[in-house]
C-alpha atoms as a PDB file:
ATOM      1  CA  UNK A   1       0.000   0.000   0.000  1.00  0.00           C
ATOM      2  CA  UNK A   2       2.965   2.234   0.983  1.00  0.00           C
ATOM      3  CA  UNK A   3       4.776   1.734  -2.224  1.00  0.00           C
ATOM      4  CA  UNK A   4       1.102   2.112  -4.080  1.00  0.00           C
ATOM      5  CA  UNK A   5       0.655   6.073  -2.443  1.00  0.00           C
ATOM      6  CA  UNK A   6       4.460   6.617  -3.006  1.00  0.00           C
ATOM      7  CA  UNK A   7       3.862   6.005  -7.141  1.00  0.00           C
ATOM      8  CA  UNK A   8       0.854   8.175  -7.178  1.00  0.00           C
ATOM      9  CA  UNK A   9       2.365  10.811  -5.372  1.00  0.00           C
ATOM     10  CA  UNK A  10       5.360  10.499  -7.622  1.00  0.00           C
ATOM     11  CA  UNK A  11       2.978  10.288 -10.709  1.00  0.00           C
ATOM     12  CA  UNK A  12       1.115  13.514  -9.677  1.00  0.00           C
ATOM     13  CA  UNK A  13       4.634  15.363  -8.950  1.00  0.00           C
ATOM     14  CA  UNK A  14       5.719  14.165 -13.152  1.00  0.00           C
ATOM     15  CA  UNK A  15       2.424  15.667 -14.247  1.00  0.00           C
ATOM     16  CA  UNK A  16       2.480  18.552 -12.247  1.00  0.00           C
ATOM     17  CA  UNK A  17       6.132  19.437 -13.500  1.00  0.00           C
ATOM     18  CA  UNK A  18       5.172  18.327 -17.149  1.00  0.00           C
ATOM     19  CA  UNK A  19       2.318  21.084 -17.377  1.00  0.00           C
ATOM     20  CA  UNK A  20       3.872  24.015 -15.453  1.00  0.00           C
ATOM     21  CA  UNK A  21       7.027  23.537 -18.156  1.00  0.00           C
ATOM     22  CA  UNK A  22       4.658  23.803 -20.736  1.00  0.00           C
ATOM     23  CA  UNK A  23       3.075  27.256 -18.579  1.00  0.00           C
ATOM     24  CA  UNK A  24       6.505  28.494 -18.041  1.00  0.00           C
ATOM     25  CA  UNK A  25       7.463  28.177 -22.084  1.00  0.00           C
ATOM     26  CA  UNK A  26       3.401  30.133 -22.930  1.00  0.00           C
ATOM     27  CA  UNK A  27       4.704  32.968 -19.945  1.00  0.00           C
ATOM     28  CA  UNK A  28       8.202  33.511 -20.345  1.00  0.00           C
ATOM     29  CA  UNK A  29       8.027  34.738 -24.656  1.00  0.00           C
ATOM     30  CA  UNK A  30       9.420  38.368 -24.556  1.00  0.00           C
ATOM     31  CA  UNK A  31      13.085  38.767 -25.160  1.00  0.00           C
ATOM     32  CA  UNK A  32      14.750  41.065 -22.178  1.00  0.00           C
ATOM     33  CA  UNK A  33      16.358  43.247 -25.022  1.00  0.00           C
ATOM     34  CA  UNK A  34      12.722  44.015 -26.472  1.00  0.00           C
ATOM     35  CA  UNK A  35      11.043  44.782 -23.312  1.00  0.00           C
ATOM     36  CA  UNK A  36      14.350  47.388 -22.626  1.00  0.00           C
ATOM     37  CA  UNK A  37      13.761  48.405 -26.247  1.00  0.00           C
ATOM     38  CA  UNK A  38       9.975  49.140 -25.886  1.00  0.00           C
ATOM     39  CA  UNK A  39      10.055  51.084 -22.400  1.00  0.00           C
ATOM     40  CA  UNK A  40      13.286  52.994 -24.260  1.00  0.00           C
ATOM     41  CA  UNK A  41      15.579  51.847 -21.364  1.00  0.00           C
ATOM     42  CA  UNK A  42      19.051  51.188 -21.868  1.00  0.00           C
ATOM     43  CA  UNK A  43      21.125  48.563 -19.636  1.00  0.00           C
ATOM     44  CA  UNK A  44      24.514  49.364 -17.455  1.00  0.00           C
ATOM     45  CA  UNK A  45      26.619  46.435 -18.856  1.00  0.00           C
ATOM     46  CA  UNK A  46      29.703  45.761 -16.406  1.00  0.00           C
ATOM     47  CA  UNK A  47      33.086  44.665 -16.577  1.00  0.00           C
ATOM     48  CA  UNK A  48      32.123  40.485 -16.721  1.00  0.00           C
ATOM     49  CA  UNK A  49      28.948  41.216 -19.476  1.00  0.00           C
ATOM     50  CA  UNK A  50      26.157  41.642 -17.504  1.00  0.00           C
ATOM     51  CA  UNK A  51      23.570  43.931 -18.090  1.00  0.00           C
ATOM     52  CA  UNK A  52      21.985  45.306 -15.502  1.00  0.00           C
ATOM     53  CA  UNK A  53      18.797  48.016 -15.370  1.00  0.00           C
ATOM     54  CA  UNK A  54      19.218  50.894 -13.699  1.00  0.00           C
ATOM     55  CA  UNK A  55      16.906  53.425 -12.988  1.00  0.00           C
ATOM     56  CA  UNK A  56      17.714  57.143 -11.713  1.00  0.00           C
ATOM     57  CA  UNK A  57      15.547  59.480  -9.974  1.00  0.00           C
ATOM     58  CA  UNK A  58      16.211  63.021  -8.719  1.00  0.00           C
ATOM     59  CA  UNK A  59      18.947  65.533  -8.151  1.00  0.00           C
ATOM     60  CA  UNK A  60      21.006  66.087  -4.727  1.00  0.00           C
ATOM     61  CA  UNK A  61      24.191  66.177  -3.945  1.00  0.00           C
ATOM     62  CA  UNK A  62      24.012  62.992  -2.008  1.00  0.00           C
ATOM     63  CA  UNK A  63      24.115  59.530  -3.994  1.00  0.00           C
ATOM     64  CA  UNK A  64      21.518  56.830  -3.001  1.00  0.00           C
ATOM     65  CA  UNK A  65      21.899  53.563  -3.903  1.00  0.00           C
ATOM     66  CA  UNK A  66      18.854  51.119  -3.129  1.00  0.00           C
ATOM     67  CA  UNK A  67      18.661  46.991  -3.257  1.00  0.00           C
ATOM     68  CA  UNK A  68      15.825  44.981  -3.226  1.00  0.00           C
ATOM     69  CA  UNK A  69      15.076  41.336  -1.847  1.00  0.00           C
ATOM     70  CA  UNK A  70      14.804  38.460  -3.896  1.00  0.00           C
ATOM     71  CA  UNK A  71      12.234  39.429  -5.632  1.00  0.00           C
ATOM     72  CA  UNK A  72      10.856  38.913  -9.273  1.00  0.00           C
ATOM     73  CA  UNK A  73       9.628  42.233  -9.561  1.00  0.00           C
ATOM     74  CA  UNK A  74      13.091  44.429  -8.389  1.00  0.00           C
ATOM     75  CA  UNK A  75      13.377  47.515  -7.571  1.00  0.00           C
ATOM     76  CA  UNK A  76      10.638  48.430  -8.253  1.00  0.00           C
ATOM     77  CA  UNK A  77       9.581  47.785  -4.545  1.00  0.00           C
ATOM     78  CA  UNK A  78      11.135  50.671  -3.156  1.00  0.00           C
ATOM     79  CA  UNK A  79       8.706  53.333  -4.895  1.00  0.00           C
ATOM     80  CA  UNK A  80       7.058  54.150  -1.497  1.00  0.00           C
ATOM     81  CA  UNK A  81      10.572  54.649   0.061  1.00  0.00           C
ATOM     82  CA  UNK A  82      11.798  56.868  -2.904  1.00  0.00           C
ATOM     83  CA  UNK A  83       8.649  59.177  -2.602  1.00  0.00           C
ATOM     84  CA  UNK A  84       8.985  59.921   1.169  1.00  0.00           C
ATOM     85  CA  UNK A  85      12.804  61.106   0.501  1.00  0.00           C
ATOM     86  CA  UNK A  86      14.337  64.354   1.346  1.00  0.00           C
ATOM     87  CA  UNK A  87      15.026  65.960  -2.217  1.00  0.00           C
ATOM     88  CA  UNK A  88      18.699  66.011  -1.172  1.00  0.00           C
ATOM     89  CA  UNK A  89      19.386  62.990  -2.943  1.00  0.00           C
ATOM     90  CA  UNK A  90      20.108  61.202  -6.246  1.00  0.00           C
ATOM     91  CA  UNK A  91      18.732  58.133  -5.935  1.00  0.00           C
ATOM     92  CA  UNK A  92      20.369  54.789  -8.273  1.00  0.00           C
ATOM     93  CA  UNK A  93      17.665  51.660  -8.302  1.00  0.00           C
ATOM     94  CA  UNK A  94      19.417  48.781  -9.627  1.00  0.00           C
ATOM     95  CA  UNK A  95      17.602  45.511 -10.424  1.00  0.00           C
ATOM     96  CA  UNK A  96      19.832  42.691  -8.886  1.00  0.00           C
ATOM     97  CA  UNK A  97      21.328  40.255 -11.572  1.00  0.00           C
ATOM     98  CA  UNK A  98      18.019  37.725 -12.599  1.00  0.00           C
ATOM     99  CA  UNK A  99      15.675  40.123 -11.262  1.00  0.00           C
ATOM    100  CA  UNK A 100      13.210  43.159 -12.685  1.00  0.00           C
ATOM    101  CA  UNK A 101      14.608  44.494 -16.392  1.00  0.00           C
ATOM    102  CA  UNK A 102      18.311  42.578 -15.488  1.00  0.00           C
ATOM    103  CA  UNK A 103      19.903  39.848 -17.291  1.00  0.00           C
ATOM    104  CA  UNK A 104      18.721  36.273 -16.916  1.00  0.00           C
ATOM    105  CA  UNK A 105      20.870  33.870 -15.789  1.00  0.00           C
ATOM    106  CA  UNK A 106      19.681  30.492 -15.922  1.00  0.00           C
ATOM    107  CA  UNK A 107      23.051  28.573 -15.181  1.00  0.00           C
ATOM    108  CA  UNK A 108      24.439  27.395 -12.073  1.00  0.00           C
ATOM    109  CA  UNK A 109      27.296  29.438 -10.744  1.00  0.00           C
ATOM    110  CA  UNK A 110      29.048  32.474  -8.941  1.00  0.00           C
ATOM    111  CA  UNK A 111      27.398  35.314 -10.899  1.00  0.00           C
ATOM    112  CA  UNK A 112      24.369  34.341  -8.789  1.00  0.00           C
ATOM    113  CA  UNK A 113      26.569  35.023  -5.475  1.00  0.00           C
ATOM    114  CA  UNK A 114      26.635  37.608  -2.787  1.00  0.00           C
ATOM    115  CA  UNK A 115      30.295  38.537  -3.578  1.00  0.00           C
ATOM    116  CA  UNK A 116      29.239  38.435  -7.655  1.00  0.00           C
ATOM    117  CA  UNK A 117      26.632  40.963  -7.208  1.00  0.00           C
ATOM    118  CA  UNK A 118      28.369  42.943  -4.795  1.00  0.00           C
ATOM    119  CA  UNK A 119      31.368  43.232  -7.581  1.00  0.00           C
ATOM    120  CA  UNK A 120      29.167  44.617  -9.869  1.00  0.00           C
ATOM    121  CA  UNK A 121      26.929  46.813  -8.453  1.00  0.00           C
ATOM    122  CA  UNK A 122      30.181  48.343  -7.095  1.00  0.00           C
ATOM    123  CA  UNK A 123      31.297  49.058  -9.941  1.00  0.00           C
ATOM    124  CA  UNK A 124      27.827  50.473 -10.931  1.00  0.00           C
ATOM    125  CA  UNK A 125      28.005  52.917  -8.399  1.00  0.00           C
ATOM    126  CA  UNK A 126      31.665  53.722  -8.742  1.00  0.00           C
ATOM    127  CA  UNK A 127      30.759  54.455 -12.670  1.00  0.00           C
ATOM    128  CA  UNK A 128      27.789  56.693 -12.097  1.00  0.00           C
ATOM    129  CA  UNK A 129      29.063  58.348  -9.334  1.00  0.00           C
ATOM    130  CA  UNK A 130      31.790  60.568  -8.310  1.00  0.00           C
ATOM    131  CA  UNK A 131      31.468  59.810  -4.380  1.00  0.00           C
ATOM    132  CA  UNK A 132      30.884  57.775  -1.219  1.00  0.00           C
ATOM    133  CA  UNK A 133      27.602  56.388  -1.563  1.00  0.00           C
ATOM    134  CA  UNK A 134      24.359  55.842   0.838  1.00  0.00           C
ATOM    135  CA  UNK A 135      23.043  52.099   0.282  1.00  0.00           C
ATOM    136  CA  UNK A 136      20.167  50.573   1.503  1.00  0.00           C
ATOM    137  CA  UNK A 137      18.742  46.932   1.328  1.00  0.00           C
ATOM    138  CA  UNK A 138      16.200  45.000   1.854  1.00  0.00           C
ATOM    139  CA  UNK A 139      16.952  40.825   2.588  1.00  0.00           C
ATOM    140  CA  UNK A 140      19.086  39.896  -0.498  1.00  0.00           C
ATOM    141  CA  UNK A 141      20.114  43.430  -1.002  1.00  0.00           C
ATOM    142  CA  UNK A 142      21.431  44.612   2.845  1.00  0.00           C
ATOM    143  CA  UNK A 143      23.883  41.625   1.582  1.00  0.00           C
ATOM    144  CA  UNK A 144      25.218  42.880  -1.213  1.00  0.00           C
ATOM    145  CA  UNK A 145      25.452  46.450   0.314  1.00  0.00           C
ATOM    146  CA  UNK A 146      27.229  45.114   3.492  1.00  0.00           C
ATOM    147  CA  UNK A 147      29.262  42.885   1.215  1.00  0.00           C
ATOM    148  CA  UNK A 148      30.427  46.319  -0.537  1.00  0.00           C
ATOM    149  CA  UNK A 149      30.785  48.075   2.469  1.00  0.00           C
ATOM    150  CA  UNK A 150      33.355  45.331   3.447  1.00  0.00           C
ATOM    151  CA  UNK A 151      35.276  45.046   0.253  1.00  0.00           C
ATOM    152  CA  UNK A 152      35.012  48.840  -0.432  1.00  0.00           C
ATOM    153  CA  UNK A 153      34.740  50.786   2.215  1.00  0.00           C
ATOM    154  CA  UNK A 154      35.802  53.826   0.260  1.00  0.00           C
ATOM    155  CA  UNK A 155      32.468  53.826  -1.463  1.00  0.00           C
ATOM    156  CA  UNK A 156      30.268  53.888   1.417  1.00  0.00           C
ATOM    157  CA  UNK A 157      29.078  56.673   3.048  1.00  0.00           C
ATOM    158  CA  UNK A 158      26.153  54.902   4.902  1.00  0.00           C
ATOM    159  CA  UNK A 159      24.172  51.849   5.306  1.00  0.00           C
ATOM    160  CA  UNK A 160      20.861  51.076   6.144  1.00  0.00           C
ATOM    161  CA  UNK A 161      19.827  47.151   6.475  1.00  0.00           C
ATOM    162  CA  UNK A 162      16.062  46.702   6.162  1.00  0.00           C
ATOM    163  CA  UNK A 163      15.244  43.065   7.356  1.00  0.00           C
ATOM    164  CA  UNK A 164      17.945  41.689   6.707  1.00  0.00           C
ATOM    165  CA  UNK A 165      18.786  37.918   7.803  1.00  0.00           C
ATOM    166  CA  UNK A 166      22.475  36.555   7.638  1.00  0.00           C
ATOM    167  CA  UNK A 167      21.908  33.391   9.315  1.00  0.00           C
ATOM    168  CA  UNK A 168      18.608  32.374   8.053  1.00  0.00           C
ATOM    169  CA  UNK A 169      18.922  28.354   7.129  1.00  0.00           C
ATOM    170  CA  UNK A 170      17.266  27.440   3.360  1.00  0.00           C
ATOM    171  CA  UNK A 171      13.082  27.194   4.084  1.00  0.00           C
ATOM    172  CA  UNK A 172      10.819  24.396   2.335  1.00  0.00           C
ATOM    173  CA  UNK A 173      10.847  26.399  -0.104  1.00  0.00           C
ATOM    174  CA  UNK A 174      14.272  27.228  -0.796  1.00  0.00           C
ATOM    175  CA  UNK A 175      15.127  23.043  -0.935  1.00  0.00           C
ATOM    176  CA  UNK A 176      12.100  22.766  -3.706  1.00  0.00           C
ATOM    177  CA  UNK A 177      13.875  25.282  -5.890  1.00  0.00           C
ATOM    178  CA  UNK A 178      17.546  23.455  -5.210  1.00  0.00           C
ATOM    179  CA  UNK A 179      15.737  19.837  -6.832  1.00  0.00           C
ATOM    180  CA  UNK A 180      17.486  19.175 -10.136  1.00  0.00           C
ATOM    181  CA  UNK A 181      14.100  18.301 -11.877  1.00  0.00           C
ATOM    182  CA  UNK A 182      11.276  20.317 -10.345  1.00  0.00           C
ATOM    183  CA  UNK A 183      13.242  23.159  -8.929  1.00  0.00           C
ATOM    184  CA  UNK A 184      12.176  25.349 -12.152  1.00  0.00           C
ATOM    185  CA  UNK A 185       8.840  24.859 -11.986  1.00  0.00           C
ATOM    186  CA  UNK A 186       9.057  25.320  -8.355  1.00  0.00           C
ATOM    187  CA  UNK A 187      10.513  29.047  -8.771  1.00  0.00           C
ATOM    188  CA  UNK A 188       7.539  29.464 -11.510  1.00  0.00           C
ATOM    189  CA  UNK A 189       4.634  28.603  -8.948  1.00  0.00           C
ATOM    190  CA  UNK A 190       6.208  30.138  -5.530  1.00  0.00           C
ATOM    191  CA  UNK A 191       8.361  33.547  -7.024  1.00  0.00           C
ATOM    192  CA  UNK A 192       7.403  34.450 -10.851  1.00  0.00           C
ATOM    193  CA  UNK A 193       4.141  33.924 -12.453  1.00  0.00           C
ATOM    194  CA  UNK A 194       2.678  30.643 -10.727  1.00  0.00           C
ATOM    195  CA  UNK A 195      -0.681  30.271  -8.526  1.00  0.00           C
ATOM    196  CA  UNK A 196       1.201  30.901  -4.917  1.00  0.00           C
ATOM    197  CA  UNK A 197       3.317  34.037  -6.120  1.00  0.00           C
ATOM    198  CA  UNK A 198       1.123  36.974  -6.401  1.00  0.00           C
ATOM    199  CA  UNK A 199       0.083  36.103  -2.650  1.00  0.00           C
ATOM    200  CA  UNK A 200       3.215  35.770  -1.652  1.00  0.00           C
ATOM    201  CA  UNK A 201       4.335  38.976  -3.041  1.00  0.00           C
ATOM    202  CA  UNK A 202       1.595  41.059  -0.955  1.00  0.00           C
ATOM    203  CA  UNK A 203       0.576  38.916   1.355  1.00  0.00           C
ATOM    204  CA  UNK A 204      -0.630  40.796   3.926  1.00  0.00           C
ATOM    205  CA  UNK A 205      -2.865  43.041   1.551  1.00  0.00           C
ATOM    206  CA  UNK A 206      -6.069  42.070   2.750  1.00  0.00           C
ATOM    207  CA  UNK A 207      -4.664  42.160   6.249  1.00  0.00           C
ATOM    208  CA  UNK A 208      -4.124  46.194   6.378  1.00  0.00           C
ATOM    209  CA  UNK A 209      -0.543  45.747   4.750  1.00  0.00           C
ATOM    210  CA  UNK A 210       0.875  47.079   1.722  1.00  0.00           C
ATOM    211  CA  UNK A 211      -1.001  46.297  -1.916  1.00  0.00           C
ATOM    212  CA  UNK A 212       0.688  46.933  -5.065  1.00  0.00           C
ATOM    213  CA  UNK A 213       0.042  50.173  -7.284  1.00  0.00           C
ATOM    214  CA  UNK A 214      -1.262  49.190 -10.788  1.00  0.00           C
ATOM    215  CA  UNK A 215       2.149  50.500 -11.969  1.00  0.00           C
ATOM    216  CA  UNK A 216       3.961  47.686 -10.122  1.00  0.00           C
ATOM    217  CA  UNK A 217       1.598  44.918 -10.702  1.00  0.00           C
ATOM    218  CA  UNK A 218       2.396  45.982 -14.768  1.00  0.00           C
ATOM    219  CA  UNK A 219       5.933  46.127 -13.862  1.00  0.00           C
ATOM    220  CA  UNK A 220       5.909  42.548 -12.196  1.00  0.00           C
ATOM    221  CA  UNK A 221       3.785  41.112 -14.700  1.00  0.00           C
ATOM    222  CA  UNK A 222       6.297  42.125 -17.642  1.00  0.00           C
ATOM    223  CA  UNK A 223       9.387  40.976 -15.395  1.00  0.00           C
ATOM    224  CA  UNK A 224       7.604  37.778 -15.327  1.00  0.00           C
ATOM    225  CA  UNK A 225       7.196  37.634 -18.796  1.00  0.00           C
ATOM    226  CA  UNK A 226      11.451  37.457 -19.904  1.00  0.00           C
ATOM    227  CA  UNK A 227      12.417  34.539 -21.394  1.00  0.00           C
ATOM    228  CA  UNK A 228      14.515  32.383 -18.151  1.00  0.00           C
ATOM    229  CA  UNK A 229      12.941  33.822 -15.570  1.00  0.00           C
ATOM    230  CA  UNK A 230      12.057  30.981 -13.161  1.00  0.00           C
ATOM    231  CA  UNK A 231      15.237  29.096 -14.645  1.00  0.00           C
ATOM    232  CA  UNK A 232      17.090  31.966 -13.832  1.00  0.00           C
ATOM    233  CA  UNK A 233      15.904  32.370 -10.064  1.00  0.00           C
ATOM    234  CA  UNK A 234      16.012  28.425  -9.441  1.00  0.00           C
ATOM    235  CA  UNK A 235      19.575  28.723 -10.715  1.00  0.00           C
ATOM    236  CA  UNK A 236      19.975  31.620  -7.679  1.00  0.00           C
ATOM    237  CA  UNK A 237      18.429  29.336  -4.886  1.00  0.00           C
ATOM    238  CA  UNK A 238      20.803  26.262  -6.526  1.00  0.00           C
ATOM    239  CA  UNK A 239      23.963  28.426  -6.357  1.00  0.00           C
ATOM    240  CA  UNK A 240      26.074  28.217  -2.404  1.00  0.00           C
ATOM    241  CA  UNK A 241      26.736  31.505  -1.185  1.00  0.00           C
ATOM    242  CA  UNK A 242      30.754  32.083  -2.348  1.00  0.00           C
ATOM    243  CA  UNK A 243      30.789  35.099   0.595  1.00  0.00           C
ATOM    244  CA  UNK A 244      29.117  34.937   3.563  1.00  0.00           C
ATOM    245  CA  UNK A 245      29.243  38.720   4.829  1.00  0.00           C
ATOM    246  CA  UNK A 246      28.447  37.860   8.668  1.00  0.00           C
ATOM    247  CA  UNK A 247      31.859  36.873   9.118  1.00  0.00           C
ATOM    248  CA  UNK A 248      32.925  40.260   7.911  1.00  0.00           C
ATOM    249  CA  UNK A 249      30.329  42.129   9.442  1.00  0.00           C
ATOM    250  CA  UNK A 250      32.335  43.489  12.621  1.00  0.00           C
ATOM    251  CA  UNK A 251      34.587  44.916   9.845  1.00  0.00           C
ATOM    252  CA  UNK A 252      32.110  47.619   8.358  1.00  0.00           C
ATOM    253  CA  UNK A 253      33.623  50.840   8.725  1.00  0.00           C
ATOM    254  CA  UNK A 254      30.639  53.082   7.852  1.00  0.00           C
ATOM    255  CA  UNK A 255      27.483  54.101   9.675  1.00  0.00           C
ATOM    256  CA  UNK A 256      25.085  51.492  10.034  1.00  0.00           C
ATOM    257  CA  UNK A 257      21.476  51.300  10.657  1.00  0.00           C
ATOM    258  CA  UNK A 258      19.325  48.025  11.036  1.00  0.00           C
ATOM    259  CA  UNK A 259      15.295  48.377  10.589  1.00  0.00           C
ATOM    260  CA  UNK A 260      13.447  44.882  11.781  1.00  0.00           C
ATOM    261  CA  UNK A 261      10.033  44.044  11.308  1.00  0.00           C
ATOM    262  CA  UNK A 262       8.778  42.449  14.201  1.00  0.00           C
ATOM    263  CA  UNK A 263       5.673  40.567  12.306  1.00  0.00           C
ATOM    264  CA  UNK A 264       8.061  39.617   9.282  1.00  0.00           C
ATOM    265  CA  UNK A 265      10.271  36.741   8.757  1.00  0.00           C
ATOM    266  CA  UNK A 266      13.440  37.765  10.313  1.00  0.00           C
ATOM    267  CA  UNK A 267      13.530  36.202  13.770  1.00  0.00           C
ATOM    268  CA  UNK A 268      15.109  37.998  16.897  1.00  0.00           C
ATOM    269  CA  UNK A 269      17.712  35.614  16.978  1.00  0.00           C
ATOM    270  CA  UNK A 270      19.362  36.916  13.808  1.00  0.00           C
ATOM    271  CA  UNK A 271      19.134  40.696  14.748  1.00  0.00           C
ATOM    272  CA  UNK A 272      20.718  39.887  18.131  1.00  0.00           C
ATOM    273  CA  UNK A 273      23.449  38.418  16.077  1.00  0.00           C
ATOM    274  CA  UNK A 274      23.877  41.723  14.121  1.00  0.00           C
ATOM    275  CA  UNK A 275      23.714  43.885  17.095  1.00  0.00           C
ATOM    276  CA  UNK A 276      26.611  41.959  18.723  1.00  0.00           C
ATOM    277  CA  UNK A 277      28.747  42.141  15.074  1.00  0.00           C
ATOM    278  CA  UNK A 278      27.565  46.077  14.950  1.00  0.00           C
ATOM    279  CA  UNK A 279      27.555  47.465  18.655  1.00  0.00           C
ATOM    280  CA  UNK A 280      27.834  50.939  17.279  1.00  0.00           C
ATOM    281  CA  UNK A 281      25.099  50.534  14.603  1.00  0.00           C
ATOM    282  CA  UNK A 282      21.495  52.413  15.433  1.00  0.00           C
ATOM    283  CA  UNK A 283      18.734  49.660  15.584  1.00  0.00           C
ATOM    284  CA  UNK A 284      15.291  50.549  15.194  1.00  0.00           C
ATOM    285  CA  UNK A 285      11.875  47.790  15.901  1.00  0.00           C
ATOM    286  CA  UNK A 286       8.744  48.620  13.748  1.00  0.00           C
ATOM    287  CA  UNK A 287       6.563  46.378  16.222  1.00  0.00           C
ATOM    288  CA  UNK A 288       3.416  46.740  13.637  1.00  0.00           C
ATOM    289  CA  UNK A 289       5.239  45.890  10.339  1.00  0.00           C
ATOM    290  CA  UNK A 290       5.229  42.600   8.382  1.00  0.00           C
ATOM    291  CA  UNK A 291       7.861  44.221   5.523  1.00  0.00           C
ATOM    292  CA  UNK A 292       9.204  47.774   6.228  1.00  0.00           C
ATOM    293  CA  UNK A 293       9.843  48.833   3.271  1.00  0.00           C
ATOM    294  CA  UNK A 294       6.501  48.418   2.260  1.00  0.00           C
ATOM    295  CA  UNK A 295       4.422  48.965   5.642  1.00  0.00           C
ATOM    296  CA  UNK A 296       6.209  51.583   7.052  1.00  0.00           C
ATOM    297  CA  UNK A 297       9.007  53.416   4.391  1.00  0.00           C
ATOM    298  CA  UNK A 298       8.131  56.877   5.855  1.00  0.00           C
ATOM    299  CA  UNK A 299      10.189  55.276   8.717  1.00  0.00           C
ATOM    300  CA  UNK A 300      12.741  53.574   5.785  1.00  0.00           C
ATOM    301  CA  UNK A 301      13.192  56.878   4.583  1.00  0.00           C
ATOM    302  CA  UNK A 302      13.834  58.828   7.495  1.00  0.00           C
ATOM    303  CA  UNK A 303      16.422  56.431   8.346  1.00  0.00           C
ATOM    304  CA  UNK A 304      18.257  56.809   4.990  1.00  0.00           C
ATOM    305  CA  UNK A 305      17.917  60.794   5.734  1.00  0.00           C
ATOM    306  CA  UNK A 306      19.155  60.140   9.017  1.00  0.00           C
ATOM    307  CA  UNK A 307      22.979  58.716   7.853  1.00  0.00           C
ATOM    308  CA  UNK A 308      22.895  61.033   5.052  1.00  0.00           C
ATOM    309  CA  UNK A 309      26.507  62.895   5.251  1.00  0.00           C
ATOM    310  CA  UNK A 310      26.311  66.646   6.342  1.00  0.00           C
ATOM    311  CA  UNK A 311      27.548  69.279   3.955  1.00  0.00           C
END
């Protein structure tokens, strides 16, 4: 009987694969080139190849450089941060590698790493502008910020970590995404286009949390639509970390500032952790928010105004 329930689950996991393939290959039809060619957008390409989209808002003396989580739809996110800014900045979106309007990357390997990303959105910054920048991240992106603020310290004026976990162990999810066979369609049904994602992009919504704007839901919808997208974020998931920044973390030279959610994901254990790596670094509890960023970023950008340098 055991063996009997094992093939039919088996069976049903094969057909359920099969058909979300066949979704992903309907979904995924617009070359990333046309969509930057239609919205007249036109990619930072860095040092290894990669082509990355940038968007850049305002005028201030003071360089802003934002991150997003792992997230399908990018940067895009942070559009309730950016409007409650002091005008004092220039603000520098950049859509992570496999994310938003970015390059695909649907292999295996280090350009899906911390340390990767870090590289290039270094460079990124160091290209575009002519001084010490403020970063902030969310998740994914505090990582790559700290990881620059620990590699190059001479490009870092400020950081500000929004929710960011170090130590978090891979979820259920997470291991799905790492399977060889099913990890794809995985990615497709819990982070692109698939039945579970839209919920778990604003999942709070109908709780009193943040709902997209029409503009992002288009903006998500045509991320979703690049040919490699789910490959491309399985591939992310698949790929071991080749820097792990808590190690380094004590060694962050610029001002700091940590923003937890106490409703989201990121338990107390891990901001204790980053309290005892950053002694000197402000810490600040939003007790009512699920995601900062998104429930709160009149708070998110006060902080960023807060480690703003003085002229």
């Amino acid at each position: 009987m055991l063996v009997l329930v094992v093939l039919v689950l088996a069976a049903g996991v094969i057909v359920w694969t099969a058909v979300t393939e066949q979704r992903i290959d309907l979904i995924e039809d617009v070359a990333l080139d046309d969509a930057l060619d239609e919205l007249e957008l036109e990619p930072f390409v860095t040092s290894d190849g990669t082509a990355l989209n940038l968007v850049r808002e305002g005028a201030g003396p003071v360089p802003l450089l934002l991150l997003h989580d792992i997230d399908v739809a990018g940067a895009v996110i942070w559009d309730g941060v950016v409007a409650g800014l002091d005008p004092g900045f220039t603000v520098l979106r950049v859509d992570l590698p496999g994310f938003g309007l970015s390059e695909r990357m649907p292999i295996v390997g280090r350009r899906h790493t911390v340390a990767s990303m870090a590289g290039q959105v270094a460079e990124t910054a160091e290209q575009i502008f002519d001084q010490p920048v403020v970063i902030a991240g969310i998740g994914l992106g505090g990582e790559v910020g700290a990881e620059i603020a620990v590699i190059r310290p001479d490009l870092v004026s400020g950081l500000v970590l929004v929710d960011v976990d170090f130590y978090k162990p891979d979820g259920w999810d997470e291991f799905v995404q790492k399977l060889p066979w099913v990890g794809k369609a995985a990615s497709f049904a819990l982070e692109t286009a698939g039945p579970l994602a839209a919920g778990r992009w604003a999942s709070h919504c109908e709780q009193g949390g943040w709902c997209p704007t029409e503009s992002q839901v288009e903006y998500r919808d045509l991320a979703e639509t690049i040919v490699d997208t789910a490959a491309s974020i399985q591939a992310f998931h698949s790929t071991p970390a080749a820097s792990q920044v808590p190690s380094e973390l004590a060694g962050i030279t610029a001002p700091v500032h940590y923003l937890w959610s106490q409703q989201g994901e990121v338990p107390r254990e891990s901001v204790d952790r980053v309290q005892e790596a950053l002694p000197e670094a402000g810490f600040e509890v939003l007790a009512d928010a699920w995601k900062a960023h998104l429930d709160q970023p009149s708070r998110v950008a006060a902080a960023i105004g807060a480690l703003a340098p003085q002229p």
